[in-house]
Protein backbone atom coordinates (compact mmCIF):
# COMPACT_ATOMS: atom_id res chain seq x y z
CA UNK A 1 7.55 6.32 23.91
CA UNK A 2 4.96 5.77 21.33
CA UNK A 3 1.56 7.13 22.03
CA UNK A 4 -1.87 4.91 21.48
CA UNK A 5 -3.64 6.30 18.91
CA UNK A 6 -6.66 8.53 19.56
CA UNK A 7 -8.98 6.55 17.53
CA UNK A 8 -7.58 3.54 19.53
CA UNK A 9 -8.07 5.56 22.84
CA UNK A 10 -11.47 6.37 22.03
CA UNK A 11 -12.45 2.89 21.46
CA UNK A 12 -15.52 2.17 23.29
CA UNK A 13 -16.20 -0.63 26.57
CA UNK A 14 -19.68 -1.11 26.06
CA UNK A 15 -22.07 -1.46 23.75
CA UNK A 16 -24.09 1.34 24.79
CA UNK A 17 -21.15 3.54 23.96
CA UNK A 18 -21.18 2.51 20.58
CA UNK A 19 -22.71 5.14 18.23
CA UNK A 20 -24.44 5.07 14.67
CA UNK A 21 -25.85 1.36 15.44
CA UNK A 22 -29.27 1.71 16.84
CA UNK A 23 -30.22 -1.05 14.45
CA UNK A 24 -28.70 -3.64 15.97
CA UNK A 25 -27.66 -2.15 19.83
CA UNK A 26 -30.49 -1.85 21.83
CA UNK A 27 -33.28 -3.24 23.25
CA UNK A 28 -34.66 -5.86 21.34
CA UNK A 29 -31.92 -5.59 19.07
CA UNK A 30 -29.28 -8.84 17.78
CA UNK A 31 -26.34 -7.77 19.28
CA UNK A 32 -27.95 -7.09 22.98
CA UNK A 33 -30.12 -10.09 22.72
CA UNK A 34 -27.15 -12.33 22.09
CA UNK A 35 -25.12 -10.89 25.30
CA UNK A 36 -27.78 -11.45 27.17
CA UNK A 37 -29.22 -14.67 25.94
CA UNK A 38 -25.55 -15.69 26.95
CA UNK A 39 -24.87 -18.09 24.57
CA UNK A 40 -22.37 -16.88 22.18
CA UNK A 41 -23.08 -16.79 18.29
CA UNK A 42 -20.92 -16.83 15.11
CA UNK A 43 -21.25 -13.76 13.40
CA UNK A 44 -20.14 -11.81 10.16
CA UNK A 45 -20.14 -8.21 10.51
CA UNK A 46 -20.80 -6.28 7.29
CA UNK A 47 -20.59 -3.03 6.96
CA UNK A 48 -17.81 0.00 5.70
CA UNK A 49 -15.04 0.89 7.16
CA UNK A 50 -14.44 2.74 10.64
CA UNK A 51 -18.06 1.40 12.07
CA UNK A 52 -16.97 0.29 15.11
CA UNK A 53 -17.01 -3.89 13.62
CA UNK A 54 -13.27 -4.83 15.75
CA UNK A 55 -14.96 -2.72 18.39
CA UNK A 56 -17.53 -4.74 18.40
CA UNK A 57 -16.24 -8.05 18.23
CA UNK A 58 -14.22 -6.76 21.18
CA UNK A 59 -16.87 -5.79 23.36
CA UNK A 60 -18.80 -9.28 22.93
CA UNK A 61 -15.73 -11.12 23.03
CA UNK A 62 -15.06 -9.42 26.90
CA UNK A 63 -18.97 -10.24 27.37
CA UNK A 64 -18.29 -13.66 26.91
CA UNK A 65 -14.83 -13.62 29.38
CA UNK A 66 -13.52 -15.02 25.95
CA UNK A 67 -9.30 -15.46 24.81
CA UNK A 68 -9.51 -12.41 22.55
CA UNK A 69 -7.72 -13.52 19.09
CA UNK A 70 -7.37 -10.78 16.01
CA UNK A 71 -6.17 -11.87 12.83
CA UNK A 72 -6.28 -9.87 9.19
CA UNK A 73 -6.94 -12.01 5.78
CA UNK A 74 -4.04 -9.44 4.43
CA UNK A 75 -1.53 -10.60 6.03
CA UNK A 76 -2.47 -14.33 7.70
CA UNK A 77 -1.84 -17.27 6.19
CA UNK A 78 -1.98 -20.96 6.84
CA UNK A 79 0.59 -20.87 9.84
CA UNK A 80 -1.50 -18.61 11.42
CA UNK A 81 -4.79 -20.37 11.01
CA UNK A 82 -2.98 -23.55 12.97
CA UNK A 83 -1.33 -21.33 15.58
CA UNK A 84 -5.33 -20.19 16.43
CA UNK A 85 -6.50 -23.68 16.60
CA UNK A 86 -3.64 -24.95 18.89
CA UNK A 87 -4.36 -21.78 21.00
CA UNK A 88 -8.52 -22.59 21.13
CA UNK A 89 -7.18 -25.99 21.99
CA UNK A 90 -5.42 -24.97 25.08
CA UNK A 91 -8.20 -22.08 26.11
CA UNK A 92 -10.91 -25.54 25.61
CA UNK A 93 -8.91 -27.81 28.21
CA UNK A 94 -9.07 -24.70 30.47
CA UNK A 95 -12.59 -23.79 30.36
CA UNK A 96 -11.99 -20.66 28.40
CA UNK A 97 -13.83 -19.56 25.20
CA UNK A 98 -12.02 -18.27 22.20
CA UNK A 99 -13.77 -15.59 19.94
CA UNK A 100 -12.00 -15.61 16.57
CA UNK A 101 -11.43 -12.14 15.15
CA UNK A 102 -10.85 -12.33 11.39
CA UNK A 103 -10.36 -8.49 9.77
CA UNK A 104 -11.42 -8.98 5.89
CA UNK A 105 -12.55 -11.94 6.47
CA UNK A 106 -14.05 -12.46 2.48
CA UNK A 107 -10.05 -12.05 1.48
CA UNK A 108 -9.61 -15.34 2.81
CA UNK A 109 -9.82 -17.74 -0.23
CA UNK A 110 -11.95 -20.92 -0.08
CA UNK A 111 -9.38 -23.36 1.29
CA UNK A 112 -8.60 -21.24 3.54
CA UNK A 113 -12.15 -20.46 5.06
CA UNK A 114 -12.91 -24.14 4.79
CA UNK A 115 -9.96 -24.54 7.52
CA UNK A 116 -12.49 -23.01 10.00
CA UNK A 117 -15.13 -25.02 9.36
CA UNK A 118 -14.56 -28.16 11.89
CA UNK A 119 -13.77 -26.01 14.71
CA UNK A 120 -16.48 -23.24 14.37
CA UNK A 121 -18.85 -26.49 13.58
CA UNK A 122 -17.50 -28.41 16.77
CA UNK A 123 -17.64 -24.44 19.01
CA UNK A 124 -13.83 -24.73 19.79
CA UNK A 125 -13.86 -21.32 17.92
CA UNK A 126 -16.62 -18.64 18.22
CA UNK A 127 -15.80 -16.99 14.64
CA UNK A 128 -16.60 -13.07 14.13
CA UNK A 129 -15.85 -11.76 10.92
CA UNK A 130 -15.56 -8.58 9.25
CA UNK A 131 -15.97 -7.56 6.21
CA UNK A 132 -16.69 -4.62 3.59
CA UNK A 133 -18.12 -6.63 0.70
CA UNK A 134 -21.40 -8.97 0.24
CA UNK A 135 -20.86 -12.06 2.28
CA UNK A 136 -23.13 -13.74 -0.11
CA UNK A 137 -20.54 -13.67 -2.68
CA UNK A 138 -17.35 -13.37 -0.64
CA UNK A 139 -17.98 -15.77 1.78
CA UNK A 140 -18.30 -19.63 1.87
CA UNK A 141 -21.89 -21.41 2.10
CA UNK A 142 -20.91 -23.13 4.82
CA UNK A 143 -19.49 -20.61 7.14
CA UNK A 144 -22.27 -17.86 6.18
CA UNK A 145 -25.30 -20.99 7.13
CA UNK A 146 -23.28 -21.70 10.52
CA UNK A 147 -23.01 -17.66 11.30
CA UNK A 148 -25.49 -14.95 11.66
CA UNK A 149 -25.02 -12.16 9.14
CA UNK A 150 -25.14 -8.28 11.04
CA UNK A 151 -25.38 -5.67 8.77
CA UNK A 152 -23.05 -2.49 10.18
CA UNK A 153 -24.29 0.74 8.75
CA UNK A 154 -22.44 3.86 8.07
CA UNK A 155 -22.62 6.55 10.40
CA UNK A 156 -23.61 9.42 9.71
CA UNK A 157 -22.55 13.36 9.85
CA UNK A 158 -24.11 13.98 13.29
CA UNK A 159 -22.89 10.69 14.41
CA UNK A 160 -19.12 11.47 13.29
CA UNK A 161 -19.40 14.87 14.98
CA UNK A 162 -21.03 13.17 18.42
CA UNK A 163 -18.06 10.35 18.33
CA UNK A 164 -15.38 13.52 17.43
CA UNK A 165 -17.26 15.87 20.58
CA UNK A 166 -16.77 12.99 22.79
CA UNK A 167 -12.82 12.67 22.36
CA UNK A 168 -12.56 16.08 22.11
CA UNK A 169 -13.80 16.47 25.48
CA UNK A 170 -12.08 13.68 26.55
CA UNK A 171 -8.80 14.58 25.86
CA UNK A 172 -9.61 17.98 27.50
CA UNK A 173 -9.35 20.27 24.00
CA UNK A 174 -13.00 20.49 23.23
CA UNK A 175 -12.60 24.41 23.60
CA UNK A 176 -9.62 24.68 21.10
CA UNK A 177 -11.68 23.44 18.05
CA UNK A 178 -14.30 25.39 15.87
CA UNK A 179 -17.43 24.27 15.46
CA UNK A 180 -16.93 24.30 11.28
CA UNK A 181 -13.82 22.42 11.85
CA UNK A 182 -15.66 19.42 13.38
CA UNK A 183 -17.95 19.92 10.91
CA UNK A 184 -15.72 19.70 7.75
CA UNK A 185 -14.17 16.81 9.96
CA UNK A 186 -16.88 14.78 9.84
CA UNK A 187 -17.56 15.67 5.88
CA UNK A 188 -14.57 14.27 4.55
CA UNK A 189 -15.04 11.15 6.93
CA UNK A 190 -17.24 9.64 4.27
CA UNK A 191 -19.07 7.78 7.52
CA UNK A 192 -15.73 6.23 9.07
CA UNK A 193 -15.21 7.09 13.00
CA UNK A 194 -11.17 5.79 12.51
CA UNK A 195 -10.54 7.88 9.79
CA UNK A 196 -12.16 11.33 11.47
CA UNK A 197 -10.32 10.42 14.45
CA UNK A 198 -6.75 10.24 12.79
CA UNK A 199 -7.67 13.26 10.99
CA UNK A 200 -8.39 15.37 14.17
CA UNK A 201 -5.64 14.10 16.09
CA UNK A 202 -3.22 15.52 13.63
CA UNK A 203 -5.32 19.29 13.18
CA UNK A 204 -4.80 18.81 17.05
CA UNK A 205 -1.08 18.33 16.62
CA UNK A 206 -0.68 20.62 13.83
CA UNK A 207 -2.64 23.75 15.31
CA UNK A 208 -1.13 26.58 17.30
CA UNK A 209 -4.14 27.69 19.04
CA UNK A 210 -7.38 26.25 18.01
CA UNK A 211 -8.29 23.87 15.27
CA UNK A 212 -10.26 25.50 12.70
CA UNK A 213 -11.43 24.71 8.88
CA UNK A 214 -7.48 25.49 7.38
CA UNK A 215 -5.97 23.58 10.05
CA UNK A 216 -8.36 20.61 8.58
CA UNK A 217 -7.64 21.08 5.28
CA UNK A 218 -3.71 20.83 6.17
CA UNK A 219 -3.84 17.73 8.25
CA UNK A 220 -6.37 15.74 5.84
CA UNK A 221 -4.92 16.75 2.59
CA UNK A 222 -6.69 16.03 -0.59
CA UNK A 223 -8.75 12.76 0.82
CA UNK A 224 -10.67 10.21 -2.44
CA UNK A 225 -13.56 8.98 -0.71
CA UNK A 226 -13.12 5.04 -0.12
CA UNK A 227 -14.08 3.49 -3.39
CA UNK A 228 -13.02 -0.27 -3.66
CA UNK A 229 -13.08 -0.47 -7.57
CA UNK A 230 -14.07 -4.29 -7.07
CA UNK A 231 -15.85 -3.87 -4.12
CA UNK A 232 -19.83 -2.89 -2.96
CA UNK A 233 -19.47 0.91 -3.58
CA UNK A 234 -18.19 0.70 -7.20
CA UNK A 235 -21.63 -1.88 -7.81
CA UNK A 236 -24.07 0.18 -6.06
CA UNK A 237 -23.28 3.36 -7.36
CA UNK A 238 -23.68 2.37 -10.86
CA UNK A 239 -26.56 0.81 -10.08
CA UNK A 240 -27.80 3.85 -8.27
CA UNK A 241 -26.66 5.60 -11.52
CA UNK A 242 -28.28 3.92 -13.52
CA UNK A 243 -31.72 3.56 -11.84
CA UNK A 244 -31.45 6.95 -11.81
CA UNK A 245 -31.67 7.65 -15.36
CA UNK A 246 -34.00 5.23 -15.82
CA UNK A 247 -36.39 7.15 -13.06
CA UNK A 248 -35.06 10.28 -15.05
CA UNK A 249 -34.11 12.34 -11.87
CA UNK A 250 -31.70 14.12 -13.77
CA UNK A 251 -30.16 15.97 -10.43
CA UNK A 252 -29.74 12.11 -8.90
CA UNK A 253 -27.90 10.78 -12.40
CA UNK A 254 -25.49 13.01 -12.40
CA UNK A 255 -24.80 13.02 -8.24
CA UNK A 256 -23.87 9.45 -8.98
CA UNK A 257 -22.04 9.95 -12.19
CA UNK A 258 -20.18 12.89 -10.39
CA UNK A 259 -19.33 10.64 -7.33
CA UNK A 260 -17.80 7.83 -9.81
CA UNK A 261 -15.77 10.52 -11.78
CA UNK A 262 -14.59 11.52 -8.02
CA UNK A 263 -13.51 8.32 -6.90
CA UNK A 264 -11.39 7.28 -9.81
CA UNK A 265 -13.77 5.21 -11.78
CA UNK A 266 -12.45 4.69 -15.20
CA UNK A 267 -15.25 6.82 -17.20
CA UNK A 268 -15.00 4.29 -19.94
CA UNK A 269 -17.16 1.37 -17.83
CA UNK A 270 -19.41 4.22 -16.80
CA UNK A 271 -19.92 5.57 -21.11
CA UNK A 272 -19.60 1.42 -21.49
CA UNK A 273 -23.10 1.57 -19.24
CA UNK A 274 -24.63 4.04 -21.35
CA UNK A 275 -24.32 2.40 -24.10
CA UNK A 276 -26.13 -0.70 -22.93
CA UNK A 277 -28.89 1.67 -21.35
CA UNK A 278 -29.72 3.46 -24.11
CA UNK A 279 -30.61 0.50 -25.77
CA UNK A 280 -32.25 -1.62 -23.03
CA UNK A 281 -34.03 1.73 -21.43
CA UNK A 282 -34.49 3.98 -24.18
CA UNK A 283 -34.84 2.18 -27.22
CA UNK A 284 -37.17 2.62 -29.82
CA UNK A 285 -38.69 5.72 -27.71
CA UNK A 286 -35.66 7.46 -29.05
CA UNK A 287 -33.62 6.07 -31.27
CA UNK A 288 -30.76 8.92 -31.71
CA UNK A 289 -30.06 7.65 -27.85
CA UNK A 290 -27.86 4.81 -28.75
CA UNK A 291 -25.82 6.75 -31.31
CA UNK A 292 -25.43 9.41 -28.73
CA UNK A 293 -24.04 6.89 -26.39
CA UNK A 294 -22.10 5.40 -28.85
CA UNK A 295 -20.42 9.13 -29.79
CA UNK A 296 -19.83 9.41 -25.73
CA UNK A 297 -17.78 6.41 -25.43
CA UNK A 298 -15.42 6.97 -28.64
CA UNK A 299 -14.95 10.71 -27.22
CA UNK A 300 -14.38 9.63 -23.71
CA UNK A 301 -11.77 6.88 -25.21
CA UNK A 302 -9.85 9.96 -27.08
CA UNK A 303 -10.18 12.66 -24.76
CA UNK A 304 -9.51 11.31 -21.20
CA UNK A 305 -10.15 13.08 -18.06
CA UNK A 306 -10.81 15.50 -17.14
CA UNK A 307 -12.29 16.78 -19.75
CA UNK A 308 -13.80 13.62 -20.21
CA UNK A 309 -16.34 14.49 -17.45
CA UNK A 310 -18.35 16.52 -19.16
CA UNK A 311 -18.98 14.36 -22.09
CA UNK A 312 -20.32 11.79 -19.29
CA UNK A 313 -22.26 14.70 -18.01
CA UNK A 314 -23.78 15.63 -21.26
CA UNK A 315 -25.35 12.34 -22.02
CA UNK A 316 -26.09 11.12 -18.62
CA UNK A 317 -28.07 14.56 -18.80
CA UNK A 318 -29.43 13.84 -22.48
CA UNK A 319 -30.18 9.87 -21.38
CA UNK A 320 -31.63 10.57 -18.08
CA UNK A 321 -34.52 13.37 -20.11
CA UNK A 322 -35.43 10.62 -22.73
CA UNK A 323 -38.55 8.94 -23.06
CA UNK A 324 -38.16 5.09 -22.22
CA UNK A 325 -39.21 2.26 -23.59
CA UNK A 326 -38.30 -1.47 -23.08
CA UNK A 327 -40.08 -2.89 -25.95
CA UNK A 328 -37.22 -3.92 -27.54
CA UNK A 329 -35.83 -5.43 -24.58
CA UNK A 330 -38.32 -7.43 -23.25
CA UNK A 331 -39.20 -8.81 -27.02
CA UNK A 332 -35.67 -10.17 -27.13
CA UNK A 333 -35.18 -11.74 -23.72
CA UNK A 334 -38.56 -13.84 -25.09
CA UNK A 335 -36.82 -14.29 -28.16
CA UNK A 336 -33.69 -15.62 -25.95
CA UNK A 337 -36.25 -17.90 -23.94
CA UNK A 338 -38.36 -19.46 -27.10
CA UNK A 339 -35.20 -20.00 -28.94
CA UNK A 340 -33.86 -21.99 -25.76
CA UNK A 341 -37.05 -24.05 -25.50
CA UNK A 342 -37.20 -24.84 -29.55
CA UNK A 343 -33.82 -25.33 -30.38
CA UNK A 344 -34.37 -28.80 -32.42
CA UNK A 345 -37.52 -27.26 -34.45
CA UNK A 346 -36.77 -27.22 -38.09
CA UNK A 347 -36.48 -23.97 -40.20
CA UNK A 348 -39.64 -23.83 -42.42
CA UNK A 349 -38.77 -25.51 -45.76
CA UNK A 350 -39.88 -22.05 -47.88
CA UNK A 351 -37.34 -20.01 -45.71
CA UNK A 352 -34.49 -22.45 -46.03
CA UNK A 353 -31.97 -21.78 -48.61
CA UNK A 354 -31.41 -23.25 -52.49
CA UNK A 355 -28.21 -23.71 -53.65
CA UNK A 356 -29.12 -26.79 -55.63
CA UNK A 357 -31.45 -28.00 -57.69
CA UNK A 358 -32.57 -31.37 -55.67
CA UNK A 359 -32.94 -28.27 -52.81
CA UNK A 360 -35.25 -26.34 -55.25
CA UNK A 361 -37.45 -29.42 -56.04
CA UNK A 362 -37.94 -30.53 -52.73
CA UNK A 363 -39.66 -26.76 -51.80
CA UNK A 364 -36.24 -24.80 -50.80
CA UNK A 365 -36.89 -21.30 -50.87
CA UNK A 366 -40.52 -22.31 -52.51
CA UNK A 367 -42.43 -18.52 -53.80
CA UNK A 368 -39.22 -16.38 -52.83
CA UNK A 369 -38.37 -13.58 -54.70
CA UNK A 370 -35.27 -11.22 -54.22
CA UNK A 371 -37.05 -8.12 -54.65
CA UNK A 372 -36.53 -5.51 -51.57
CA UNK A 373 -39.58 -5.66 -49.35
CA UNK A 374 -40.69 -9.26 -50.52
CA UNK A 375 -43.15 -11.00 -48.30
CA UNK A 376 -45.31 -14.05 -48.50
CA UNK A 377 -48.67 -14.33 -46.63
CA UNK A 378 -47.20 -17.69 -44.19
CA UNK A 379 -46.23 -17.29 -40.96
CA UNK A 380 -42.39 -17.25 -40.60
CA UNK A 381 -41.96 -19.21 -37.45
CA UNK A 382 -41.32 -22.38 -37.32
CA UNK A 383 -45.09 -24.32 -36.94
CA UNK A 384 -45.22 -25.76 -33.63
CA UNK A 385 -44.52 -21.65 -32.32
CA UNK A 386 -46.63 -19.96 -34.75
CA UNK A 387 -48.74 -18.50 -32.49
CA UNK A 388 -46.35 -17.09 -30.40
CA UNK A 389 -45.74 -13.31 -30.19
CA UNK A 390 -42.43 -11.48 -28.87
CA UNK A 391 -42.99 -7.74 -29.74
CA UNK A 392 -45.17 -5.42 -28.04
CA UNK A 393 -46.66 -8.76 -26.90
CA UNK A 394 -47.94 -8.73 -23.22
């Protein structure tokens, strides 16, 4: 007979049980308020993976003596969407709630989402989602203004190694496992309870006597941190890159850069990045930045990885120690916004140019000269902006 697994075991009853969420479990706090306000609330759980977000929905969804119903975008379609609704149906005419489970909710598409809408609107469904990317972009209007958002946070080492202690000593083998192996468990975790969980289960299976650090290492393997290349972690670690080198914390610029290289990013978006920073960040406060940038992402196109690496290293390094200046940068996003505003304004008639001779006599190219340098004392702008400064202009 199959066993349940441990992480499934371990699942926690109540709320109270559930660890790594003191920002929203507590007193005071949205997800105890709601159970005891009573009064159910559609909700969107956000947050990575192995949180506790089906545990959760679970929990509440008891709370509420609700029909439990768990679907996953992955795998649901349209069948599946009407086979809830005719089930809520039923559970209305018999006084029962029905709490909506939907796993990945923002890989739904639109139609589909919008199939919710009357019957989350009308309360036949109590919808909980979950999800691992921005609701604001994955999820529709509607159904994000008609649910409240809860943001699930990752949990952290000492909360891995609490929620690893706790099975340990609940499956009675708390004594057969070294203190470095939970430990290293809850390192290579990356914040998700599930994934710990499966991960001691098998040292557990795999050990003769106790579980230590090898016994680890053999049941987890070579583990890639969870990077969604589409997804939240790929956006805020660039930007985390990034805002590093602009702060020039050399130590934090390469963390990130060496956390992309990790997960698999493709080191040409991340030299692609460089390139645009030199010349928004850097500038004219050193202008052998861009050209350095420019070198990493032609070397980083012909070498590959992993060698690759350290050319990102290098001028993340060389990037990150530069002085900064957005001069440049700020005088052409005014240059961007005048242009849009003054579209229709003629070219001054001296700066046009005079291929003819009606051209020439009506003041074409009037006083030009083609000598290098050349430059007439008038104001180049068009008259009705003359006054208006973009460079080093406040």
């Amino acid at each position: 007979m199959n066993r349940v697994p441990l992480a499934e075991r371990m699942r926690p009853q109540k709320l109270e049980d559930v660890v790594g969420q003191d920002e929203i479990i507590g007193d005071g706090k949205i997800l105890t308020e709601i159970l005891r306000k009573g009064e159910p609330v559609n909700l969107i759980f956000w947050g990575p993976p192995g949180t506790g977000k089906t545990t959760m929905a679970k929990i509440l969804a008891k709370e509420y003596q609700a029909d439990f119903i768990e679907i996953s975008a992955v795998t649901s379609g349209k069948k599946d969407i009407e086979a809830v609704v005719e089930r809520a149906k039923v559970n209305w005419n018999l006084k029962t709630r029905t709490v909506l489970f939907v796993d990945e909710i923002h890989r739904f598409n639109k139609a589909q989402q919008d199939a919710f809408l009357p019957h989350v609107e009308s309360g036949l469904i109590i919808l909980i989602g979950a999800t691992t990317e921005n609701p604001s972009f994955e999820v529709i209007s509607p159904l994000l203004s008609r649910s409240r958002v809860v943001v699930v946070s990752p949990l952290s080492k000492d909360g891995i190694i609490k929620v690893l202690k706790r099975a340990a000593e609940t499956e009675g083998v708390l004594e057969k496992i070294d203190e470095e192996a939970f430990d290293y468990l809850a390192e290579l975790s990356g914040g998700d309870a599930r994934s710990a969980l499966g991960d001691l289960e098998l040292a557990l299976s795999l050990a003769k006597e106790r579980v230590d650090v090898e016994t680890v290492k053999t049941a987890a393997g070579k583990k890639v941190p969870g990077y969604d290349k589409k997804g939240d972690a790929h956006y805020d670690n660039i930007s985390a890159f990034i805002k590093s080198m602009r702060g020039s914390d050399v130590d934090a610029a390469l963390y990130y850069l060496a956390r992309m290289v990790e997960a698999g990013e493709d080191p040409k978006f991340i030299a692609r990045r460089m390139v645009i920073f030199a010349s928004e960040d850097i500038g004219l406060a050193g202008n052998g930045a861009l050209s350095l940038a420019t070198a990493c992402f032609q070397a980083v196109e012909r070498v590959g990885m992993p060698e690759s690496g350290l050319i990102l290293a290098h001028t993340t390094v060389a990037l990150a120690k530069s002085a900064k200046s957005r001069a440049t940068t700020d005088a052409w996003y005014k240059a961007q916004d005048l242009a849009r505003k003054s579209m229709g304004l003629p070219v001054p008639t001296w700066l046009r140019n005079a291929p003819t001779k009606l051209m020439k006599e009506l003041g074409y190219g009037k006083g030009q000269k083609w000598e290098a340098g050349f430059h007439l004392d008038k104001n180049y702008l068009p008259d009705e902006i003359a006054r208006e400064r973009l460079f080093g202009a406040d």
